[in-house]
N, C-alpha and C. Protein backbone atom coordinates (compact mmCIF):
# COMPACT_ATOMS: atom_id res chain seq x y z
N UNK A 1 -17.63 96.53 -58.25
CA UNK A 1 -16.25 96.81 -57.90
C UNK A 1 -15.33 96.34 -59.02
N UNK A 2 -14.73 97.23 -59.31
CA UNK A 2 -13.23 96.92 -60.44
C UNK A 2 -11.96 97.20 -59.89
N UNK A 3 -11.24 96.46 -59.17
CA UNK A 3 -9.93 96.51 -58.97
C UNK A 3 -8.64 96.56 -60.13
N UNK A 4 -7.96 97.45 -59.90
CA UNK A 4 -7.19 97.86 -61.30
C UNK A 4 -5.78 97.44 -60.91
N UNK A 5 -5.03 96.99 -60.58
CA UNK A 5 -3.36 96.74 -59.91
C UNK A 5 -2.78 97.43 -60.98
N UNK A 6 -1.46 97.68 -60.65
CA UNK A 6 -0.41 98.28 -61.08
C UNK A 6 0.71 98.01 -60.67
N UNK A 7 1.98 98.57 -61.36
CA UNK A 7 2.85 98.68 -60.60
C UNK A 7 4.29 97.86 -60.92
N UNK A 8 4.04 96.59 -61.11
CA UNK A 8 4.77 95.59 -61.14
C UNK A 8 5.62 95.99 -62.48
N UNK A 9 6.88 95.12 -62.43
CA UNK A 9 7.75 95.10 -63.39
C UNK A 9 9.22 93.98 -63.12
N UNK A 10 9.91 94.48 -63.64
CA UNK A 10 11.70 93.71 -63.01
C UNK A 10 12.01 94.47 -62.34
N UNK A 11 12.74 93.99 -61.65
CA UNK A 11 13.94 95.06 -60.87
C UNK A 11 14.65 93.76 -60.21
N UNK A 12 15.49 94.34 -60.35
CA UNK A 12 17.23 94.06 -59.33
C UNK A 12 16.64 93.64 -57.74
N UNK A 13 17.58 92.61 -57.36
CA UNK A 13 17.37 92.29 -55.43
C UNK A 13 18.09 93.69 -55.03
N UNK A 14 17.19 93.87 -53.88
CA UNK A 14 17.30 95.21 -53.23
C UNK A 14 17.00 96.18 -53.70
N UNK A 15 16.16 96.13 -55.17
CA UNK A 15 16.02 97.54 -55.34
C UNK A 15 14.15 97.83 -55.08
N UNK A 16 13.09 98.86 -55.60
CA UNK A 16 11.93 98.81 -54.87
C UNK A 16 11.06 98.78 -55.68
N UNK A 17 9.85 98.53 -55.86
CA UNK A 17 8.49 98.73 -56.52
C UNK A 17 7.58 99.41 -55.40
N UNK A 18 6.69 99.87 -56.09
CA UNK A 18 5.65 100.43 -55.62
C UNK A 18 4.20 100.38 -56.67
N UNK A 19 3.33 99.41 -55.88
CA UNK A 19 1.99 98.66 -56.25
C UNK A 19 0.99 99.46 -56.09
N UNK A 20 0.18 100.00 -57.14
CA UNK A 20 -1.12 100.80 -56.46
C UNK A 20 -2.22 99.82 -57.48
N UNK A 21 -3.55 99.78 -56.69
CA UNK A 21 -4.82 99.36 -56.85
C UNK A 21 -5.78 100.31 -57.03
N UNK A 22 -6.52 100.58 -58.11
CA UNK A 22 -8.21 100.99 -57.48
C UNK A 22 -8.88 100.94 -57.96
N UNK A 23 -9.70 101.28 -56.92
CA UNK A 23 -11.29 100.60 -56.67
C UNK A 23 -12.29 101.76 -57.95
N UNK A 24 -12.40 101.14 -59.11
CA UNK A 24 -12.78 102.34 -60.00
C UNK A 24 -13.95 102.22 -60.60
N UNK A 25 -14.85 101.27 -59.90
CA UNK A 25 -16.39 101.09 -59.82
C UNK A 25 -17.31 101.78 -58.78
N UNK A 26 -16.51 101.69 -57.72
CA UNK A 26 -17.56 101.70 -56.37
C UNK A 26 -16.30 102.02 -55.08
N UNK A 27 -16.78 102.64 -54.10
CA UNK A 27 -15.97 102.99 -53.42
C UNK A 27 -15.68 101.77 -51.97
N UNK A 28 -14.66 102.08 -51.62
CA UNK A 28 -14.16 100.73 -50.59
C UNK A 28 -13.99 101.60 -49.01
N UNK A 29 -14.28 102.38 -49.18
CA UNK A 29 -13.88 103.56 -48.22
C UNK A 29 -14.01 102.69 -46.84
N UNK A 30 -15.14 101.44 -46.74
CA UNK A 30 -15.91 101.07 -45.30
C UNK A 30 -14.87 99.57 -45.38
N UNK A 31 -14.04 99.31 -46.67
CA UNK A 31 -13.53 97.80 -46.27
C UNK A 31 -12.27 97.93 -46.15
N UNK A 32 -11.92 96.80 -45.28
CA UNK A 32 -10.48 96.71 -45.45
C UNK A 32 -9.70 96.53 -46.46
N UNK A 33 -8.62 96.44 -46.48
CA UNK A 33 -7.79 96.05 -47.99
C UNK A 33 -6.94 95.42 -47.98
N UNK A 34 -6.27 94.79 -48.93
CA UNK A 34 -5.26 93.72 -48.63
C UNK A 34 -4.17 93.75 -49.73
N UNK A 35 -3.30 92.96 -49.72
CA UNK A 35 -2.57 92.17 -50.87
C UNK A 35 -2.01 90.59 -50.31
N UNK A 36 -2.16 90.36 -51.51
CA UNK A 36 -1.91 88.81 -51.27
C UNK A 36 -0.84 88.82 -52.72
N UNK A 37 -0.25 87.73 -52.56
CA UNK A 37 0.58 87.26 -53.73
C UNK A 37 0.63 85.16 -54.23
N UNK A 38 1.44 85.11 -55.18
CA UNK A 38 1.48 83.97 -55.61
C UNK A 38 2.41 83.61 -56.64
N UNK A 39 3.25 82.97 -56.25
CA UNK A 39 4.13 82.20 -57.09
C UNK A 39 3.79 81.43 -57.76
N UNK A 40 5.00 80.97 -58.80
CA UNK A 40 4.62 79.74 -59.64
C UNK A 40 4.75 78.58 -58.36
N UNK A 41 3.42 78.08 -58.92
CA UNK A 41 3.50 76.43 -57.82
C UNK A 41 3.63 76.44 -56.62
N UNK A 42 2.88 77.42 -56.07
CA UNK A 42 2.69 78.02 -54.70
C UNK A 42 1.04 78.33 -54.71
N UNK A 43 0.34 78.26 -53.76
CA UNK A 43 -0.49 78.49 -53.38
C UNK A 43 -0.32 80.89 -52.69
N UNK A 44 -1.80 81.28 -53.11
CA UNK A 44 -1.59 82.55 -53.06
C UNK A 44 -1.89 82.41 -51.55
N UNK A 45 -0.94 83.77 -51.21
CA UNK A 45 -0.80 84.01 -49.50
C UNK A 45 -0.78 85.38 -49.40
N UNK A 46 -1.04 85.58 -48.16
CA UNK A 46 -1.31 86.85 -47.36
C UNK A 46 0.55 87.82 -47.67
N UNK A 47 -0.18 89.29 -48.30
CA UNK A 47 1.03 89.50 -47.83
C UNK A 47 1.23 91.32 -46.52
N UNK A 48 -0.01 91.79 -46.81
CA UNK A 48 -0.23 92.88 -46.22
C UNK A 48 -1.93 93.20 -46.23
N UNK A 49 -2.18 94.17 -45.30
CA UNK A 49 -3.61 94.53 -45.19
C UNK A 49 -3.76 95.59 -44.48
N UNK A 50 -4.69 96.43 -44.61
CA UNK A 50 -4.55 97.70 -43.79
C UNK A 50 -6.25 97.29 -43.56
N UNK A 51 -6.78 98.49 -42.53
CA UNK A 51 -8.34 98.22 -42.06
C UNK A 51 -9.05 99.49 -42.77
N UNK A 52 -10.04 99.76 -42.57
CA UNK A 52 -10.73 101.43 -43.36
C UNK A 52 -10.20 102.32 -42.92
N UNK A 53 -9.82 102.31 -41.73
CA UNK A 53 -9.79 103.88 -41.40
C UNK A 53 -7.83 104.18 -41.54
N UNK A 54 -7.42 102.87 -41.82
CA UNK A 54 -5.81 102.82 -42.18
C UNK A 54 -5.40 103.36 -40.81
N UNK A 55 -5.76 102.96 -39.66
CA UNK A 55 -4.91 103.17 -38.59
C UNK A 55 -3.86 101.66 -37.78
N UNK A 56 -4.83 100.84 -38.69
CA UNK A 56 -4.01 98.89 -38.48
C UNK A 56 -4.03 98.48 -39.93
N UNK A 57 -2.21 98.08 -39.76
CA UNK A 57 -1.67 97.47 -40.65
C UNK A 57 -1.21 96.04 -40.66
N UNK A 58 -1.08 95.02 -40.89
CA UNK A 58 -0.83 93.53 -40.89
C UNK A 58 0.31 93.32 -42.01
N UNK A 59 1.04 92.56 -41.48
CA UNK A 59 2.06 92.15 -42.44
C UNK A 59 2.46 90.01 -42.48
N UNK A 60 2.89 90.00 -43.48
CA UNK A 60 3.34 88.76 -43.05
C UNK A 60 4.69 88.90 -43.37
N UNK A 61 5.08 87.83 -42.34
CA UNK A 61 6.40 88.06 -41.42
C UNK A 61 7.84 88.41 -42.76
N UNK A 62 7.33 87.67 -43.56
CA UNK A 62 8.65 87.51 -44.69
C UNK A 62 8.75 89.06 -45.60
N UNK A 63 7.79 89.76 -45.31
CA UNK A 63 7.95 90.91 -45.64
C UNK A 63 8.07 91.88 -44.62
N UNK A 64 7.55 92.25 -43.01
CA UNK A 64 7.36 93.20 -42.29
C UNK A 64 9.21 94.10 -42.33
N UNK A 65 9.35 94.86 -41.78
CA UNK A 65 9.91 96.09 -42.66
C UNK A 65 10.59 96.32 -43.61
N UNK A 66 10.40 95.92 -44.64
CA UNK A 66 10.08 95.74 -45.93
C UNK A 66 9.11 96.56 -47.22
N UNK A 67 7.88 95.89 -46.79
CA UNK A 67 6.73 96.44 -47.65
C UNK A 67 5.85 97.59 -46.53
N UNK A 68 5.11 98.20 -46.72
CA UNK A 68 4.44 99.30 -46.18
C UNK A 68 3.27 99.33 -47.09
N UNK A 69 1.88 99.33 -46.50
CA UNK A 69 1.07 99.60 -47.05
C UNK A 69 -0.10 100.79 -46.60
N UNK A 70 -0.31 101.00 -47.42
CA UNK A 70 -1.15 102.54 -47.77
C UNK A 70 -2.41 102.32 -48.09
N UNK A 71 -2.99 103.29 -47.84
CA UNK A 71 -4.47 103.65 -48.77
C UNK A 71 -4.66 105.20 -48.52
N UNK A 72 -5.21 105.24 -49.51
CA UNK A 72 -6.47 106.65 -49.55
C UNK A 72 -7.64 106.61 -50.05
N UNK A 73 -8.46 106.86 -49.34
CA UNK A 73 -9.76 106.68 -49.20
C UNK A 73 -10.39 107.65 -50.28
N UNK A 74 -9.82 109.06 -50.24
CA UNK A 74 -10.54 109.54 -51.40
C UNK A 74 -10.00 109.21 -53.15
N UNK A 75 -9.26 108.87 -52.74
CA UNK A 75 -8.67 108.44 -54.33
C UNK A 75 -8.87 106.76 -54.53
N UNK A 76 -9.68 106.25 -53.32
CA UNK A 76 -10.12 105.06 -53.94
C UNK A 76 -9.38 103.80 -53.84
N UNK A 77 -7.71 104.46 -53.64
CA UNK A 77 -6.67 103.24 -53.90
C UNK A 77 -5.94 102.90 -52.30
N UNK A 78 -5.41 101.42 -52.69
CA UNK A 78 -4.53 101.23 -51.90
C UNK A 78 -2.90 100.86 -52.30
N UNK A 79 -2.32 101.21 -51.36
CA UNK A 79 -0.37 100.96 -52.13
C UNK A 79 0.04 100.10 -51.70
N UNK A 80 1.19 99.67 -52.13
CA UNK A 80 2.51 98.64 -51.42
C UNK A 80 3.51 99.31 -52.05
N UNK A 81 4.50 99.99 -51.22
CA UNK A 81 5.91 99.78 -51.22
C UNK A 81 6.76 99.30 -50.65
N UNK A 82 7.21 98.51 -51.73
CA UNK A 82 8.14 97.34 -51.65
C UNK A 82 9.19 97.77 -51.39
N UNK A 83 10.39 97.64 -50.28
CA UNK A 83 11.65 97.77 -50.72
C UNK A 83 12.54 96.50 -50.21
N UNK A 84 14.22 97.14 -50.65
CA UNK A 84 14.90 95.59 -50.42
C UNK A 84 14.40 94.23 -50.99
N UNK A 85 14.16 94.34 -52.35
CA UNK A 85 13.25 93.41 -52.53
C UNK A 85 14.19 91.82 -52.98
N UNK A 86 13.54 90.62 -52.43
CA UNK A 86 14.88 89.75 -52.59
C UNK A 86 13.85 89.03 -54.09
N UNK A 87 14.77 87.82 -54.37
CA UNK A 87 14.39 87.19 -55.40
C UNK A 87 12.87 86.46 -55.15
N UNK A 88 13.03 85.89 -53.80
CA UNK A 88 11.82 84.74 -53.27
C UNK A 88 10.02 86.20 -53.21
N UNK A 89 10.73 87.50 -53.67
CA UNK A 89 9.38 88.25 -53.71
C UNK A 89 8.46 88.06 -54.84
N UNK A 90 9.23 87.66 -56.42
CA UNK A 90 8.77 87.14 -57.34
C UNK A 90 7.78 86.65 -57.29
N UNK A 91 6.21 87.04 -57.75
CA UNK A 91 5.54 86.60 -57.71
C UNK A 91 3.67 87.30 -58.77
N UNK A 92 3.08 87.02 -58.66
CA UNK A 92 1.69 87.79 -59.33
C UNK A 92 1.22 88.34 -57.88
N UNK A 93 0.85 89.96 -57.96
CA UNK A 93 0.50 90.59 -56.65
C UNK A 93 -0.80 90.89 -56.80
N UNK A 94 -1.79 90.61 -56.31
CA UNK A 94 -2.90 91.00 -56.10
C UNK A 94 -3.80 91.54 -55.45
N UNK A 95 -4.74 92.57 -55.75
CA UNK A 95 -4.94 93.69 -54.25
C UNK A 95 -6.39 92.95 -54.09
N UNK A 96 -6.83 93.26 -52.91
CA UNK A 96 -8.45 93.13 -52.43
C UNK A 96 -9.25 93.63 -51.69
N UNK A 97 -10.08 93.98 -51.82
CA UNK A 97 -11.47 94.21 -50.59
C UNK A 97 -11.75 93.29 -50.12
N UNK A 98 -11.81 93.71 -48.61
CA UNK A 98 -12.28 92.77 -47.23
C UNK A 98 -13.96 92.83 -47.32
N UNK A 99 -14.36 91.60 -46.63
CA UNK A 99 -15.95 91.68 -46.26
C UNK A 99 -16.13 92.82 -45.56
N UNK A 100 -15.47 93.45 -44.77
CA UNK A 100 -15.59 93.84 -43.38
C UNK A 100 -14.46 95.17 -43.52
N UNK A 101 -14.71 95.71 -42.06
CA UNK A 101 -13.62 96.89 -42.28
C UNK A 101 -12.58 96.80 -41.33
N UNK A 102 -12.15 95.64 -40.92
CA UNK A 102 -11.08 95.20 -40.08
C UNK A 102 -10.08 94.46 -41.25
N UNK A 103 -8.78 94.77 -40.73
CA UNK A 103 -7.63 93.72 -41.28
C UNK A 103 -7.87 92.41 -41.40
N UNK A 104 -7.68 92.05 -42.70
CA UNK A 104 -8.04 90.30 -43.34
C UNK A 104 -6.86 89.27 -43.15
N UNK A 105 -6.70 88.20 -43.16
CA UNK A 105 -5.40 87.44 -43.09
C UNK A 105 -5.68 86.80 -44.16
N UNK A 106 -6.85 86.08 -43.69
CA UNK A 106 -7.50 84.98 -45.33
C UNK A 106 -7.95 85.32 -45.99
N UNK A 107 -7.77 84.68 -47.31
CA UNK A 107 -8.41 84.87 -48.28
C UNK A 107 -9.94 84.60 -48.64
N UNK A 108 -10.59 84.26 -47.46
CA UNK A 108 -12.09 83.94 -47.27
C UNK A 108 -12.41 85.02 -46.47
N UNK A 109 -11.78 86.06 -46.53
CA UNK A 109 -12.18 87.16 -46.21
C UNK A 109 -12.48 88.38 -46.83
N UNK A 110 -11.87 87.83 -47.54
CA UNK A 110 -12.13 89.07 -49.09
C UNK A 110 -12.98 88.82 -50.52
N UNK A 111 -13.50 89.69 -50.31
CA UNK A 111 -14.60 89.67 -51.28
C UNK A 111 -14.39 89.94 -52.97
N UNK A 112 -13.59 91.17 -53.32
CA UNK A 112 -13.31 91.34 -54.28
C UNK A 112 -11.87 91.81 -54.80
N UNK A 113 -11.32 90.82 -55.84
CA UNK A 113 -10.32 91.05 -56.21
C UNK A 113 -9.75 91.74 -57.63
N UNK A 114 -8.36 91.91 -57.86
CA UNK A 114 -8.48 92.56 -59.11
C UNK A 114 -7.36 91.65 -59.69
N UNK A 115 -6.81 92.08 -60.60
CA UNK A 115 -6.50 91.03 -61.70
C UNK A 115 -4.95 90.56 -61.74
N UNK A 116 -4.29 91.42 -60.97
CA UNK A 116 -3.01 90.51 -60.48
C UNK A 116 -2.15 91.55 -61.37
N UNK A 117 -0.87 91.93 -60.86
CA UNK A 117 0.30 92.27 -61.50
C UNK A 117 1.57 91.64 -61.60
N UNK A 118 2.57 91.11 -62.34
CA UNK A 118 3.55 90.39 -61.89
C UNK A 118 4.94 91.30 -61.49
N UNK A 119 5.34 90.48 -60.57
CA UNK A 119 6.68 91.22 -60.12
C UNK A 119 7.37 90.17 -60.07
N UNK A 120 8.48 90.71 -60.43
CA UNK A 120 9.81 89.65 -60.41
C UNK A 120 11.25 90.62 -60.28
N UNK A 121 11.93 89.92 -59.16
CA UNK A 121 12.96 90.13 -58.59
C UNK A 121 14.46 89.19 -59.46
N UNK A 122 15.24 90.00 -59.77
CA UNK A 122 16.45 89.01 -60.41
C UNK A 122 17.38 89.02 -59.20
N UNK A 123 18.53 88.37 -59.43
CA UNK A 123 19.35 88.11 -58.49
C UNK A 123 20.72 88.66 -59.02
């Protein structure tokens, strides 16, 4: 598995990004997926997750309607679009495969990650 992120850049509070991942080794079609993020001097946290068949989505709370996350199964990838984005979103975003094909919260649930994109929000 090779996870590829994308996406990230600057932008303005309130304005949007949109994060895509993929899976460009091996296919994820049977796992769940995630994103997690991480600040400077923060420990990385949950920030969204969808399950295989993308009919359950998970959010954590500081983002729910907000970010939206996606996948497609034949193209391998999964998304985040971000909108309204405030300053405290700043952070390295990172996508993942779940053990399993249910929605992940922890990060001891995911098996493979990819290499992080940074996003940063100005004020």
């Amino acid at each position: 598995v090779q996870l590829q992120a994308s996406g990230g850049g600057f932008v303005q509070a309130g304005g949007s990004l949109r994060l895509s991942c993929l899976n460009s080794k091996r296919t994820s079609s049977n796992n769940g997926m995630g994103w997690f993020r991480q600040a400077p001097g923060k420990e990385r946290e949950f920030v969204a997750g969808v399950d295989w068949k993308a009919i359950t989505t998970e959010y954590a709370d500081s983002v729910k309607g907000r970010f939206t996350i996606s996948r497609d199964n034949a193209k391998n990838t999964v998304s985040l679009e971000m909108n309204d984005l405030k300053v405290e979103d700043t952070a390295v975003y990172y996508c993942a495969v779940a053990l399993g094909p249910t929605v992940a919260k922890s990060m001891n649930r995911y098996r493979y990650w990819g290499q992080g994109t940074q996003v940063t929000v100005s004020s």
